[in-house]
N, C-alpha and C. Protein backbone atom coordinates (compact mmCIF):
# COMPACT_ATOMS: atom_id res chain seq x y z
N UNK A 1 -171.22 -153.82 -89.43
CA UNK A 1 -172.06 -152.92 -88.66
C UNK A 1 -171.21 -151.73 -88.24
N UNK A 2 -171.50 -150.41 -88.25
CA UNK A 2 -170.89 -149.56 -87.82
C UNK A 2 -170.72 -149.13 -86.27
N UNK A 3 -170.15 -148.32 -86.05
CA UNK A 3 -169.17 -148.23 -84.73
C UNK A 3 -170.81 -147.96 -83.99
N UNK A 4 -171.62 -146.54 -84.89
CA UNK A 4 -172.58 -146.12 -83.81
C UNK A 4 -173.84 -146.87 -83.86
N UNK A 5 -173.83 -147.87 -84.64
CA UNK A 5 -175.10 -148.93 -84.50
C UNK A 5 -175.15 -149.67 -82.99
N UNK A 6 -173.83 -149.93 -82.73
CA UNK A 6 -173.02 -150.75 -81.61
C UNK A 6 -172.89 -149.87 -80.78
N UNK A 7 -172.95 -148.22 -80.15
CA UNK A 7 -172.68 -147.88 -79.33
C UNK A 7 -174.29 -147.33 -78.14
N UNK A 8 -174.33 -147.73 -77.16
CA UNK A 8 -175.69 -147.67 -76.88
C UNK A 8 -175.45 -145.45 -77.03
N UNK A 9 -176.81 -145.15 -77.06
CA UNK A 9 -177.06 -143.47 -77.21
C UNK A 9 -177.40 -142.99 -75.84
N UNK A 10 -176.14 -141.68 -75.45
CA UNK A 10 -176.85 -141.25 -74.54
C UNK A 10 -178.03 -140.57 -74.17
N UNK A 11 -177.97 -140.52 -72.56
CA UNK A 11 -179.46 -139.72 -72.88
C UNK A 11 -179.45 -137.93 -73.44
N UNK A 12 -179.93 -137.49 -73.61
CA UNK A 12 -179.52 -136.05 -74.27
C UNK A 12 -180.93 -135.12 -73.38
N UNK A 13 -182.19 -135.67 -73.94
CA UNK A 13 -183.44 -134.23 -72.75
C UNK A 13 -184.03 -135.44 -72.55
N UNK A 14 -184.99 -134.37 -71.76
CA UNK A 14 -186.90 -134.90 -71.52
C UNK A 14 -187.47 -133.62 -71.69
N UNK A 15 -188.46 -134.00 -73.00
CA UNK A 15 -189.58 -133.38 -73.38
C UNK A 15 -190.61 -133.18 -72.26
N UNK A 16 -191.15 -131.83 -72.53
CA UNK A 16 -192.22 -132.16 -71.13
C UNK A 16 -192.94 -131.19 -71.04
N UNK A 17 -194.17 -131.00 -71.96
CA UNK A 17 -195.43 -130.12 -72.53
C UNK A 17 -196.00 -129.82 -71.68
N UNK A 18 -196.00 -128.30 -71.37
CA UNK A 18 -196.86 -127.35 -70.42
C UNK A 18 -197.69 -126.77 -70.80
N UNK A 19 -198.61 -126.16 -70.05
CA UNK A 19 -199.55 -125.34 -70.47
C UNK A 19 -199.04 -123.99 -70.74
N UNK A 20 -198.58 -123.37 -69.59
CA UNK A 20 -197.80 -122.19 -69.90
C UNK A 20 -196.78 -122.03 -69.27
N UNK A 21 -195.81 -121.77 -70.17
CA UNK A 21 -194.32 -121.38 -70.42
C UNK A 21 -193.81 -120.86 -68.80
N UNK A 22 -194.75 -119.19 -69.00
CA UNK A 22 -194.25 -118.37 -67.93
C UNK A 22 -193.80 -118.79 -66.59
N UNK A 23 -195.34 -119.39 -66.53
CA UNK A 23 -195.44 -120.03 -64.81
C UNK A 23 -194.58 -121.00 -64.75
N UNK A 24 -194.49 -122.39 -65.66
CA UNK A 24 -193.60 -123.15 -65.30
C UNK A 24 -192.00 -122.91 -65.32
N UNK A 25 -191.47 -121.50 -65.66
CA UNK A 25 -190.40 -120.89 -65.66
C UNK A 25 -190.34 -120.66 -64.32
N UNK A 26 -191.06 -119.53 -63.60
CA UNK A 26 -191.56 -119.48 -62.53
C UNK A 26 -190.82 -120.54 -61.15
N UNK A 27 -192.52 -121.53 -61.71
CA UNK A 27 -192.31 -122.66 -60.70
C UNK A 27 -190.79 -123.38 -60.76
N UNK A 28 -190.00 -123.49 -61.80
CA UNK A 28 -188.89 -124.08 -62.20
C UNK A 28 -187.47 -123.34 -61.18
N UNK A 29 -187.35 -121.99 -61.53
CA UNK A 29 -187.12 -120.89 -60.71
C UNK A 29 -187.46 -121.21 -59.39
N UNK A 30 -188.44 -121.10 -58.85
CA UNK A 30 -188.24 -121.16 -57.42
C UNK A 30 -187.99 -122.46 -56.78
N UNK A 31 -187.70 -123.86 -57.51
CA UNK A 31 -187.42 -125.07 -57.20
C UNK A 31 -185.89 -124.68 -57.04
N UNK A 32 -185.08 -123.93 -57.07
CA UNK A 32 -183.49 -123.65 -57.44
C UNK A 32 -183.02 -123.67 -58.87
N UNK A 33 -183.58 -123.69 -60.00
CA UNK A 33 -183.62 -124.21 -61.40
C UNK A 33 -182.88 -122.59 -61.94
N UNK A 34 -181.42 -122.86 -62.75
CA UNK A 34 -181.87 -121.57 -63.71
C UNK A 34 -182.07 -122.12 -64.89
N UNK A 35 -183.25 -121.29 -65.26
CA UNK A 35 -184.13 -121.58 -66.66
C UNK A 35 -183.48 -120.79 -67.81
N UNK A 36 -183.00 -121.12 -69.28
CA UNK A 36 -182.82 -120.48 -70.31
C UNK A 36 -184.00 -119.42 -70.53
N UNK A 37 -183.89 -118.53 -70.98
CA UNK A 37 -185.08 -117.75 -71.62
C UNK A 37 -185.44 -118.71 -72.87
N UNK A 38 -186.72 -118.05 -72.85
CA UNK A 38 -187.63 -118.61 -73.70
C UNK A 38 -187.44 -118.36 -75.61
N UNK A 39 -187.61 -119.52 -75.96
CA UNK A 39 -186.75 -119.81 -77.24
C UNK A 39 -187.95 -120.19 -78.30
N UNK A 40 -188.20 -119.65 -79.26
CA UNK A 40 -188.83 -120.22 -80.30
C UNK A 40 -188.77 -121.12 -81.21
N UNK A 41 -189.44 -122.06 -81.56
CA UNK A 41 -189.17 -123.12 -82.35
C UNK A 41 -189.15 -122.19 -83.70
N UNK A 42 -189.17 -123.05 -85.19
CA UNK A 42 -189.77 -122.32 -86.24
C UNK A 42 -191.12 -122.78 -86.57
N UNK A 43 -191.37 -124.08 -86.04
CA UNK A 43 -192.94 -125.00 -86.20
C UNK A 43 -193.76 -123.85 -85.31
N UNK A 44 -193.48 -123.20 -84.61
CA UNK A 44 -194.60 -123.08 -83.44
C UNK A 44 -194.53 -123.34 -82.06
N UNK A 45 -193.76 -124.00 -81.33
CA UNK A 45 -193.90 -124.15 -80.03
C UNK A 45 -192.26 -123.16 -79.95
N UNK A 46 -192.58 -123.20 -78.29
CA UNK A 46 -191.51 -122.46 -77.55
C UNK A 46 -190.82 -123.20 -76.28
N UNK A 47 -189.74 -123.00 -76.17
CA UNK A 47 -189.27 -123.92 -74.83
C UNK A 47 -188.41 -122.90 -73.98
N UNK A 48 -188.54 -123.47 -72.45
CA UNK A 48 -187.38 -122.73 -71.34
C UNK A 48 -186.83 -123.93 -71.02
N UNK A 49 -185.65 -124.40 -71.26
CA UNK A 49 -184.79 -125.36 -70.75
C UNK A 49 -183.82 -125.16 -70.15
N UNK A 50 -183.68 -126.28 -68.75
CA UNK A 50 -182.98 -126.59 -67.73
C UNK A 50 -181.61 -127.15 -68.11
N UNK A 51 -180.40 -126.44 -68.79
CA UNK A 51 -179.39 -127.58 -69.03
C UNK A 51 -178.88 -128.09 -67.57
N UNK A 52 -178.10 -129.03 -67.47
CA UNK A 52 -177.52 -129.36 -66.78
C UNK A 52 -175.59 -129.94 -67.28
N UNK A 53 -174.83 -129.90 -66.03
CA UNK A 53 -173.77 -129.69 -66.83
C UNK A 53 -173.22 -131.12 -67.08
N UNK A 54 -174.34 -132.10 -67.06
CA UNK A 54 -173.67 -133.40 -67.63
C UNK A 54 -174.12 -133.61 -69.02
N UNK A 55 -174.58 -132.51 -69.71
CA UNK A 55 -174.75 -132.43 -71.28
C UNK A 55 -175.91 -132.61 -71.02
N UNK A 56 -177.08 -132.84 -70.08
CA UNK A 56 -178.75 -133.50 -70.43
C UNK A 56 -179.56 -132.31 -70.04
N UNK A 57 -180.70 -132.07 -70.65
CA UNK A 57 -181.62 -130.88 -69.89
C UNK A 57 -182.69 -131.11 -70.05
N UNK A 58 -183.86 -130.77 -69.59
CA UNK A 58 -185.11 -130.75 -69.35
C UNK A 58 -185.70 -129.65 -70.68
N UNK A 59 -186.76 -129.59 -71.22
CA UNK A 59 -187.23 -129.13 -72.07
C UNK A 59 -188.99 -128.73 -72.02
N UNK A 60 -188.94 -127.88 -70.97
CA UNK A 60 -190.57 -127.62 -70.82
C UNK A 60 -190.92 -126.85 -72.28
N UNK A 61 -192.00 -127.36 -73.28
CA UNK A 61 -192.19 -127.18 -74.45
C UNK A 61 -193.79 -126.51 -74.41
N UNK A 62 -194.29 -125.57 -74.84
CA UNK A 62 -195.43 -124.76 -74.62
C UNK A 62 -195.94 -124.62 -76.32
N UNK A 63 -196.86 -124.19 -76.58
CA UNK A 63 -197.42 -124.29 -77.95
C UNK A 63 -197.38 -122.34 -78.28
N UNK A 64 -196.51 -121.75 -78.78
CA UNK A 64 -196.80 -120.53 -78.95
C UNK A 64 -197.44 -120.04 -80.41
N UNK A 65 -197.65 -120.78 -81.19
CA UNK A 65 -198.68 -120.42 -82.32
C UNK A 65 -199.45 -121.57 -82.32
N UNK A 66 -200.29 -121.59 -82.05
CA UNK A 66 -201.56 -122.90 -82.57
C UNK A 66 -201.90 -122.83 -84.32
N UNK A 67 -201.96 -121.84 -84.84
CA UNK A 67 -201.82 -121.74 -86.27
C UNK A 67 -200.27 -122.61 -86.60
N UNK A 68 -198.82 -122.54 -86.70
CA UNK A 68 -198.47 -122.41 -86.88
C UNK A 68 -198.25 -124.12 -86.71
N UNK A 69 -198.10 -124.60 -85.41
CA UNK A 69 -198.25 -126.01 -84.77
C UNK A 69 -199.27 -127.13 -85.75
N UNK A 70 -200.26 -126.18 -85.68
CA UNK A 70 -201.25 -127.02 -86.95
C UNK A 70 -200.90 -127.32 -87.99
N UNK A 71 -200.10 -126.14 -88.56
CA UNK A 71 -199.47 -126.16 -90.16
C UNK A 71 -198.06 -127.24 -90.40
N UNK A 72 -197.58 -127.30 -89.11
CA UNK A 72 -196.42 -127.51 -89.14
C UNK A 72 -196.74 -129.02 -89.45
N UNK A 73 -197.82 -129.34 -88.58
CA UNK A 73 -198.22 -131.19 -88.01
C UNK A 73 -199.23 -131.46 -89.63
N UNK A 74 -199.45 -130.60 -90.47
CA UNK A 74 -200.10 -131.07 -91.57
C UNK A 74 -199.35 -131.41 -92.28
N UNK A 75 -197.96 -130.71 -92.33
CA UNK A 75 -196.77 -130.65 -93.13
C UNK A 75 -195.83 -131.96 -92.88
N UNK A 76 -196.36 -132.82 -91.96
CA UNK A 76 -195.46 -133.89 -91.61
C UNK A 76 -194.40 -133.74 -90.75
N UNK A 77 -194.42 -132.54 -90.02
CA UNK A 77 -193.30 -132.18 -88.81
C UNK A 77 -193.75 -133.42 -87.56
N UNK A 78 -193.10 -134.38 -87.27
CA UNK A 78 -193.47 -135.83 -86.64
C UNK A 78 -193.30 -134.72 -85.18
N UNK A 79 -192.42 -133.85 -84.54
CA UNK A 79 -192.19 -133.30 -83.12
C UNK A 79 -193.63 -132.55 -82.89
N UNK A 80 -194.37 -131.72 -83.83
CA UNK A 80 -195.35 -130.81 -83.34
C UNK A 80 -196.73 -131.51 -83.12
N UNK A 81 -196.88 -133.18 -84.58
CA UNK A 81 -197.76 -133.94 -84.17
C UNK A 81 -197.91 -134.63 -83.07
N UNK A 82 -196.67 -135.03 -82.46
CA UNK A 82 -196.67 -135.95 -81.65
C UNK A 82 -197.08 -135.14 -80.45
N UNK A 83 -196.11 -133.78 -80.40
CA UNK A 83 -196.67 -132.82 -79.19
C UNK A 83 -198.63 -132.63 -79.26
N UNK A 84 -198.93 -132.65 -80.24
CA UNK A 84 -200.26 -132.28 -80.33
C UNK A 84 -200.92 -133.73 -79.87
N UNK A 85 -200.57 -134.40 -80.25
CA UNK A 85 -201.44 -135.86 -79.80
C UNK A 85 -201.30 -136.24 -78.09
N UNK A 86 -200.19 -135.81 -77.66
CA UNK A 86 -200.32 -135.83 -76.50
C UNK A 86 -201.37 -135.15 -75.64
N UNK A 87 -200.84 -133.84 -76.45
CA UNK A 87 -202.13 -132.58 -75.05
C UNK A 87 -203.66 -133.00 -75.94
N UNK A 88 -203.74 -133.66 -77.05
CA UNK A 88 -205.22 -134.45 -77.28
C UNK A 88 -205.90 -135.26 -76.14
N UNK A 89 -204.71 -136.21 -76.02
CA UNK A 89 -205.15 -137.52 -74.70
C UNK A 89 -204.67 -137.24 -73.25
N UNK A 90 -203.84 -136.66 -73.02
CA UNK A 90 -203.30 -136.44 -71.65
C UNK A 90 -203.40 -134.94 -71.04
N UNK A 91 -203.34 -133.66 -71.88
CA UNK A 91 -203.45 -132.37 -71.46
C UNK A 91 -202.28 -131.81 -71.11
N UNK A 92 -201.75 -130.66 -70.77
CA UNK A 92 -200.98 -129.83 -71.34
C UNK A 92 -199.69 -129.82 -70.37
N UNK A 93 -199.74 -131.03 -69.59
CA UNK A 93 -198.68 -131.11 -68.47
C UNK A 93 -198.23 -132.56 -68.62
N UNK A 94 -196.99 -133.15 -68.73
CA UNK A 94 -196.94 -134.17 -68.55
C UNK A 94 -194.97 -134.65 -68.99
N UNK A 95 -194.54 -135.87 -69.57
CA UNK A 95 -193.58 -136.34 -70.08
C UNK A 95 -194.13 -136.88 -71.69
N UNK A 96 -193.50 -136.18 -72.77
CA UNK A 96 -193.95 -137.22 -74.16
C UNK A 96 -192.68 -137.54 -74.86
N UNK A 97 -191.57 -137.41 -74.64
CA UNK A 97 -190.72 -137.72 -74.67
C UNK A 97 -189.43 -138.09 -74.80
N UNK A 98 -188.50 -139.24 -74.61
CA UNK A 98 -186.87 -139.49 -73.92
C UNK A 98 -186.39 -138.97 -75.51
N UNK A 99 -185.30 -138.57 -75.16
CA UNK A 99 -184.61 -137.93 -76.53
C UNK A 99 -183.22 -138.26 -75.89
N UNK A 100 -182.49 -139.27 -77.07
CA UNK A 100 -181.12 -139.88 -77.02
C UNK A 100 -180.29 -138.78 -77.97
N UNK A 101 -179.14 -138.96 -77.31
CA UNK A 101 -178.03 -137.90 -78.25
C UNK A 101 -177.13 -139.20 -79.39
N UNK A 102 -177.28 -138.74 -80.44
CA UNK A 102 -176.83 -139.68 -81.44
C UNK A 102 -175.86 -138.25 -82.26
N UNK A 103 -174.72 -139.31 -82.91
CA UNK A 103 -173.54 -138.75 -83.81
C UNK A 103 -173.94 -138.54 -85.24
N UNK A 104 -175.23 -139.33 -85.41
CA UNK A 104 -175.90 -139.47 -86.71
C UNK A 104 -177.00 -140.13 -86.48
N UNK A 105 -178.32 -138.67 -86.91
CA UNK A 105 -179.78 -138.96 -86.82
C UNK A 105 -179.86 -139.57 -88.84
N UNK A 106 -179.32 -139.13 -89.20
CA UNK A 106 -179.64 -139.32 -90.59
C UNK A 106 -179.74 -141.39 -90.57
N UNK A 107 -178.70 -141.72 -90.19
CA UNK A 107 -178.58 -143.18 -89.86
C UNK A 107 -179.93 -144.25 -89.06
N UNK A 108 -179.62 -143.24 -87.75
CA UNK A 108 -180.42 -143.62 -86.98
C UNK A 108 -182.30 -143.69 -87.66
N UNK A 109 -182.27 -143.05 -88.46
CA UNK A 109 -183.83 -142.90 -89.09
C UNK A 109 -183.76 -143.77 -90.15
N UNK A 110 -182.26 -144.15 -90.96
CA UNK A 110 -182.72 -145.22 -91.72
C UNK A 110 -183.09 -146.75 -90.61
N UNK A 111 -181.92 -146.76 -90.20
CA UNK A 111 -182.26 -147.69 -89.14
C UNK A 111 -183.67 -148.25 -88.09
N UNK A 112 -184.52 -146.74 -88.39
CA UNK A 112 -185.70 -146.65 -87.15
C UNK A 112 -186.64 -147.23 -88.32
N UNK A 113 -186.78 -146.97 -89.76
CA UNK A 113 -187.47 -147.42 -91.12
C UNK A 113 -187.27 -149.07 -91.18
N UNK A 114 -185.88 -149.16 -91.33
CA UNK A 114 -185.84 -151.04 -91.17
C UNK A 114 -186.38 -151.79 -90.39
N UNK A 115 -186.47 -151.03 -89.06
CA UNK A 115 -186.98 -152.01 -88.20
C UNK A 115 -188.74 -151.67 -87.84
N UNK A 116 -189.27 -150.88 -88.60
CA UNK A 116 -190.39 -150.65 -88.66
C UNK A 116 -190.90 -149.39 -87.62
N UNK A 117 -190.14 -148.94 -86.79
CA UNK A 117 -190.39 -148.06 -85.93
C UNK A 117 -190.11 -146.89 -86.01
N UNK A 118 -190.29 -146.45 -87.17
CA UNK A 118 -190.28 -145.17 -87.62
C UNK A 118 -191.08 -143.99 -87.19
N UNK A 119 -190.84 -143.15 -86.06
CA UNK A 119 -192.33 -142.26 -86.00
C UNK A 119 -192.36 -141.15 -86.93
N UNK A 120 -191.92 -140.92 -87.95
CA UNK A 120 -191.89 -139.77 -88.76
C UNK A 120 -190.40 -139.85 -89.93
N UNK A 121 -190.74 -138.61 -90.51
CA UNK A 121 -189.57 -138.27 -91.19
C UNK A 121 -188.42 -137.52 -90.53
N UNK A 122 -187.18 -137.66 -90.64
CA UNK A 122 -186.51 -136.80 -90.15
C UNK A 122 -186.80 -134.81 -89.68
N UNK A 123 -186.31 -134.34 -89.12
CA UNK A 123 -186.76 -132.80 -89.17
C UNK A 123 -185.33 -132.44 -88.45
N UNK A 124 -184.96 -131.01 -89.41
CA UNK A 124 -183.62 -130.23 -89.21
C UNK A 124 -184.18 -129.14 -89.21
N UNK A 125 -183.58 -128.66 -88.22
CA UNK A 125 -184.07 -127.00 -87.60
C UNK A 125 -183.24 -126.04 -86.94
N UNK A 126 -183.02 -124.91 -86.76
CA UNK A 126 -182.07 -123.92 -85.77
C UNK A 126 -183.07 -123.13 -85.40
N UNK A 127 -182.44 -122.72 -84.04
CA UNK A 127 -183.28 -121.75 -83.46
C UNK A 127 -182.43 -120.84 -82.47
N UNK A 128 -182.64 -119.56 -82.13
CA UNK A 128 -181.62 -118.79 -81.54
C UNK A 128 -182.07 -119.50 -80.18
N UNK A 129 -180.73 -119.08 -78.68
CA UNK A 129 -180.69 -119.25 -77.84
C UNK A 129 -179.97 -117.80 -77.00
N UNK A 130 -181.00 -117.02 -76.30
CA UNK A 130 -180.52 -116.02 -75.38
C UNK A 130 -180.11 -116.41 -74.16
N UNK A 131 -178.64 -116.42 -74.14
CA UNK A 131 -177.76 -116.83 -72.43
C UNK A 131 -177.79 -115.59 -71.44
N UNK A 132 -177.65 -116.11 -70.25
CA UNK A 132 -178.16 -114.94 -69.43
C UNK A 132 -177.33 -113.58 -69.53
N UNK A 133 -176.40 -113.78 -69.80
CA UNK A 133 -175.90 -112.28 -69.90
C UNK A 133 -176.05 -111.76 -70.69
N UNK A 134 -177.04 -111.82 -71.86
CA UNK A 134 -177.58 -111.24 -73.17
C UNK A 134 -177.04 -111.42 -74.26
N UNK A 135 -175.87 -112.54 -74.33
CA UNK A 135 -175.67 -112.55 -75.34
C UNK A 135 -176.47 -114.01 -76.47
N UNK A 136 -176.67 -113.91 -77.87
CA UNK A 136 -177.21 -114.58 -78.04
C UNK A 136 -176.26 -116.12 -78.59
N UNK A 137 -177.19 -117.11 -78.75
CA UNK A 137 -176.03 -118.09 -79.41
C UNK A 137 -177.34 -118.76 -80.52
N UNK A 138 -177.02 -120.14 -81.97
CA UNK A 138 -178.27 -120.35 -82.39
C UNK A 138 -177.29 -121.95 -82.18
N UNK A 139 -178.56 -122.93 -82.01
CA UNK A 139 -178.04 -124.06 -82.34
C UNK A 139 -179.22 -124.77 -83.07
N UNK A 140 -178.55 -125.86 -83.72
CA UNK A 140 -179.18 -126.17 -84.80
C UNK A 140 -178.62 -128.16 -84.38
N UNK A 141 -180.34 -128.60 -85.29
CA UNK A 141 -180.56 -129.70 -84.41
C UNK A 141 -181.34 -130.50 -85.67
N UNK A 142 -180.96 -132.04 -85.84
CA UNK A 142 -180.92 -132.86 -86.44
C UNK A 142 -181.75 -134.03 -85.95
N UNK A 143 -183.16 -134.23 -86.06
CA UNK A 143 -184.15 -135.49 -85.31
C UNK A 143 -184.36 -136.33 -86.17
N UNK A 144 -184.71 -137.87 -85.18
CA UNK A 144 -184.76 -138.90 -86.14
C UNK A 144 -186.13 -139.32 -84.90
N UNK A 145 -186.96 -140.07 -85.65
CA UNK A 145 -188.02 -140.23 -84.66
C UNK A 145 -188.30 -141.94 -84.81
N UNK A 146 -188.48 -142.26 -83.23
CA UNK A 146 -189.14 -144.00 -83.36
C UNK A 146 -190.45 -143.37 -82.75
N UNK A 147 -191.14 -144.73 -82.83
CA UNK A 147 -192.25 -144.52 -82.28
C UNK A 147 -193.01 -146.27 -82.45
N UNK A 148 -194.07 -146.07 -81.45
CA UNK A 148 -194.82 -147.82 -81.68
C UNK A 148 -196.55 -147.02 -81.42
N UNK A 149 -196.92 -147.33 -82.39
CA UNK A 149 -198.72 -146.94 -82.50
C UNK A 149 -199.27 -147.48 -81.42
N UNK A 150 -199.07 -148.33 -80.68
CA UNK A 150 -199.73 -148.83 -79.23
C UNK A 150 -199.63 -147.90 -78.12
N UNK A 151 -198.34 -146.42 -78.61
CA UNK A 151 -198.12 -145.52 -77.30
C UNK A 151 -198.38 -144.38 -78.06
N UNK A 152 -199.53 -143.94 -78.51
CA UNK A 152 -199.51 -142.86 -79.24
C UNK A 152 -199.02 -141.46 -78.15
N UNK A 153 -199.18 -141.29 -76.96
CA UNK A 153 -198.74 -140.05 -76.28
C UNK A 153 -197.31 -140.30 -76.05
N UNK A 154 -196.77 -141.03 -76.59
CA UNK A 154 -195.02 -141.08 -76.11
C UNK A 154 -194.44 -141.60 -77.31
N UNK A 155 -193.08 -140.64 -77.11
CA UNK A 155 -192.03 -141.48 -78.63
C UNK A 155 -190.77 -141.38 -77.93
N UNK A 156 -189.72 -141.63 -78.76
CA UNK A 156 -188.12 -141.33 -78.11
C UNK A 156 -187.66 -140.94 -80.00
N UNK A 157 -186.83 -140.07 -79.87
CA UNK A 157 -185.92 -139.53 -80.61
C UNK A 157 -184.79 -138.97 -80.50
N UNK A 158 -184.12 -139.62 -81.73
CA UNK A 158 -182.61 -139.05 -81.70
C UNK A 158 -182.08 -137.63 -82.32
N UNK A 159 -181.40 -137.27 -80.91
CA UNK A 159 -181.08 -135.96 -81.22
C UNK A 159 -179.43 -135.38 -81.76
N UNK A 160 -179.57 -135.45 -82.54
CA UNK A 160 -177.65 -134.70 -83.63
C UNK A 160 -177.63 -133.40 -82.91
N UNK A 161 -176.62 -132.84 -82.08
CA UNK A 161 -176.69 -131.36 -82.09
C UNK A 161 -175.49 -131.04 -83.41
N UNK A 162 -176.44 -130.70 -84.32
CA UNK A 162 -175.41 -130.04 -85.53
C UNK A 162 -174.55 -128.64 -85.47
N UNK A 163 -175.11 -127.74 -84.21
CA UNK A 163 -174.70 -126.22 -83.56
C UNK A 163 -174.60 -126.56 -82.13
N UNK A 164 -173.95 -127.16 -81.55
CA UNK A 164 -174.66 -126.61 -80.08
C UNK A 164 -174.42 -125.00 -79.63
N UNK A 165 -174.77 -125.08 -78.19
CA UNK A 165 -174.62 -123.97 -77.82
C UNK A 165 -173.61 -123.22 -77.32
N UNK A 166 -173.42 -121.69 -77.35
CA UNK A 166 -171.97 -121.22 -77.21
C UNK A 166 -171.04 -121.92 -76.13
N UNK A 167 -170.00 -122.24 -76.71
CA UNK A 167 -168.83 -122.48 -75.43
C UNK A 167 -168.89 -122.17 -74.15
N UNK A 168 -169.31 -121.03 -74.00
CA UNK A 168 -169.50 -120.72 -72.42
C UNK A 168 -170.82 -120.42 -72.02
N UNK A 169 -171.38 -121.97 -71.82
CA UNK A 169 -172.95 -121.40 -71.47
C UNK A 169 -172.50 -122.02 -69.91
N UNK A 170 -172.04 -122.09 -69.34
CA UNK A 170 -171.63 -122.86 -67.78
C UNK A 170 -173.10 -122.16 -67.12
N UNK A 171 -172.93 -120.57 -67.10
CA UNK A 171 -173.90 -120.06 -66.38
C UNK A 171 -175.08 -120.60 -66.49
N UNK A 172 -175.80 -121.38 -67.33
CA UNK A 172 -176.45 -121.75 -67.55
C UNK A 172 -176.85 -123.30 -66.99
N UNK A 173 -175.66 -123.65 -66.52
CA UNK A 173 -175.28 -124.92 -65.91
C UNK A 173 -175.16 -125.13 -64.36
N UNK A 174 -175.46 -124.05 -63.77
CA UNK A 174 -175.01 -123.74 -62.22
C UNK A 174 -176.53 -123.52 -62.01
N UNK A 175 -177.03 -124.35 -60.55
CA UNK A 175 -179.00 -124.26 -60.15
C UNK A 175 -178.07 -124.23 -58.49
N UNK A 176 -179.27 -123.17 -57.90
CA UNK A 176 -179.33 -123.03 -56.44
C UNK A 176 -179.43 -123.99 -56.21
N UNK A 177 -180.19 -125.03 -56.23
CA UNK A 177 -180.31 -125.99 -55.53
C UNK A 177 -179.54 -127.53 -56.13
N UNK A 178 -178.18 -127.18 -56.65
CA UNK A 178 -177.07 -127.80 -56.49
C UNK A 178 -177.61 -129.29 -57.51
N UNK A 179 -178.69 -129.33 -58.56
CA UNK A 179 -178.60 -130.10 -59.55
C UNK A 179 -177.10 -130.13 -60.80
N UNK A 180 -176.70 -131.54 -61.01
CA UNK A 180 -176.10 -131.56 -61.93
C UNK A 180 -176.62 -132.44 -63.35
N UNK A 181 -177.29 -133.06 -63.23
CA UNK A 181 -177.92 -133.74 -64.40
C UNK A 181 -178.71 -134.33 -64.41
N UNK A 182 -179.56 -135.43 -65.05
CA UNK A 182 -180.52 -136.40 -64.87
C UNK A 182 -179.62 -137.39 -64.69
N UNK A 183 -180.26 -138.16 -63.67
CA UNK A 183 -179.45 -139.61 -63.17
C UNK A 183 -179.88 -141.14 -63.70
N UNK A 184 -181.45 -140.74 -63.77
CA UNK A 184 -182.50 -142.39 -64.46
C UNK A 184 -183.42 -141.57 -64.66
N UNK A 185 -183.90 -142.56 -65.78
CA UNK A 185 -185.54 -142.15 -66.14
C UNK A 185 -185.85 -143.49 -66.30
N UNK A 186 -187.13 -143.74 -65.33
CA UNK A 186 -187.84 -144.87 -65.89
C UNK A 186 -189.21 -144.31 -66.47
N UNK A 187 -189.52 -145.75 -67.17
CA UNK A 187 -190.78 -146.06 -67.15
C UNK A 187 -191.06 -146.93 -67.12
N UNK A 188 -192.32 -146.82 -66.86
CA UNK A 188 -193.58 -148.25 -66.29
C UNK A 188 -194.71 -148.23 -67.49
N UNK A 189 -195.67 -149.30 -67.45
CA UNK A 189 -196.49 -149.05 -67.77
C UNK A 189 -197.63 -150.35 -67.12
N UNK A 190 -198.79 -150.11 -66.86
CA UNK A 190 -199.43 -151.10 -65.91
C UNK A 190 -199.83 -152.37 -66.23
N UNK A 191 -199.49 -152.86 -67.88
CA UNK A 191 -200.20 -153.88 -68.17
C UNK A 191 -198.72 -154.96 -68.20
């Protein structure tokens, strides 16, 4: 068995589908939050994310082409379907989901196939990132998706950062109101 089969994955984001971008930048902002500017996928959606400087960040995810989201989720992109199936059953605010940082998604997806919990095919993507002092950086990102058909509004996926982001994004890492990372995430469920 290899080293990273055996090593548990940290946590890396939380996904977390808004209605609109702006406001929840906004609202994020005046909680003490500094928010990345707003970043385009290439599927179609857009995100403002919260890093934090223990490597984990928040990922408010907004739909900025509905053409494009559609095309993407016909095409077998497992992130834009799954985003879409959510705001189907739950609506455009919520958690859909935990994303682990893995050394190798390519693995991790054969692995998610063996054991039957496959939510998709892999998906590799880059996308630029504007840091606050204008300069830009792109990072580029490697998913492996589980999933169980009994939770269709929730999955967990593993995330490769194949680019991360520039060396000195700290600024990006410093919130008025003195957050440093995510500490737990649970979940429940009532049955």
């Amino acid at each position: 068995m290899s080293q990273s089969k055996r090593t548990a994955r940290p946590l890396d984001h939380l996904v977390l589908p808004v209605g609109d971008l702006a406001r929840t930048r906004q609202r994020l902002a005046a909680l003490g939050f500094t928010v990345a500017d707003e970043a385009r996928h290439p599927f179609g959606t857009a995100n403002a994310c919260v890093f934090f400087s223990d490597d984990t960040y928040l990922e408010p995810l907004a739909v900025a082409s509905r053409e494009e989201c559609e095309a993407a989720a016909l095409e077998g992109n497992a992130f834009v379907a799954r985003d879409q199936a959510f705001r189907f059953r739950q609506g455009a605010e919520g958690l859909s989901a935990v994303v682990l940082g893995t050394p190798d998604a390519a693995e991790d997806h054969i692995r998610f196939r063996s054991r039957g919990i496959s939510g998709g095919e892999m998906l590799e993507f880059s996308r630029p990132l504007r840091l606050p002092d204008g300069r830009e950086g792109l990072g580029s990102f490697r998913l492996s998706f589980a999933a169980d058909l009994r939770s269709p509004d929730f999955f967990l996926f593993a995330c490769q950062r194949l680019r991360a982001l520039p060396v000195d994004s700290s600024s990006l890492h410093r919130h008025g109101n003195g957050v440093l990372g995510i500490a737990e995430v649970v979940l429940s469920e009532q049955n």
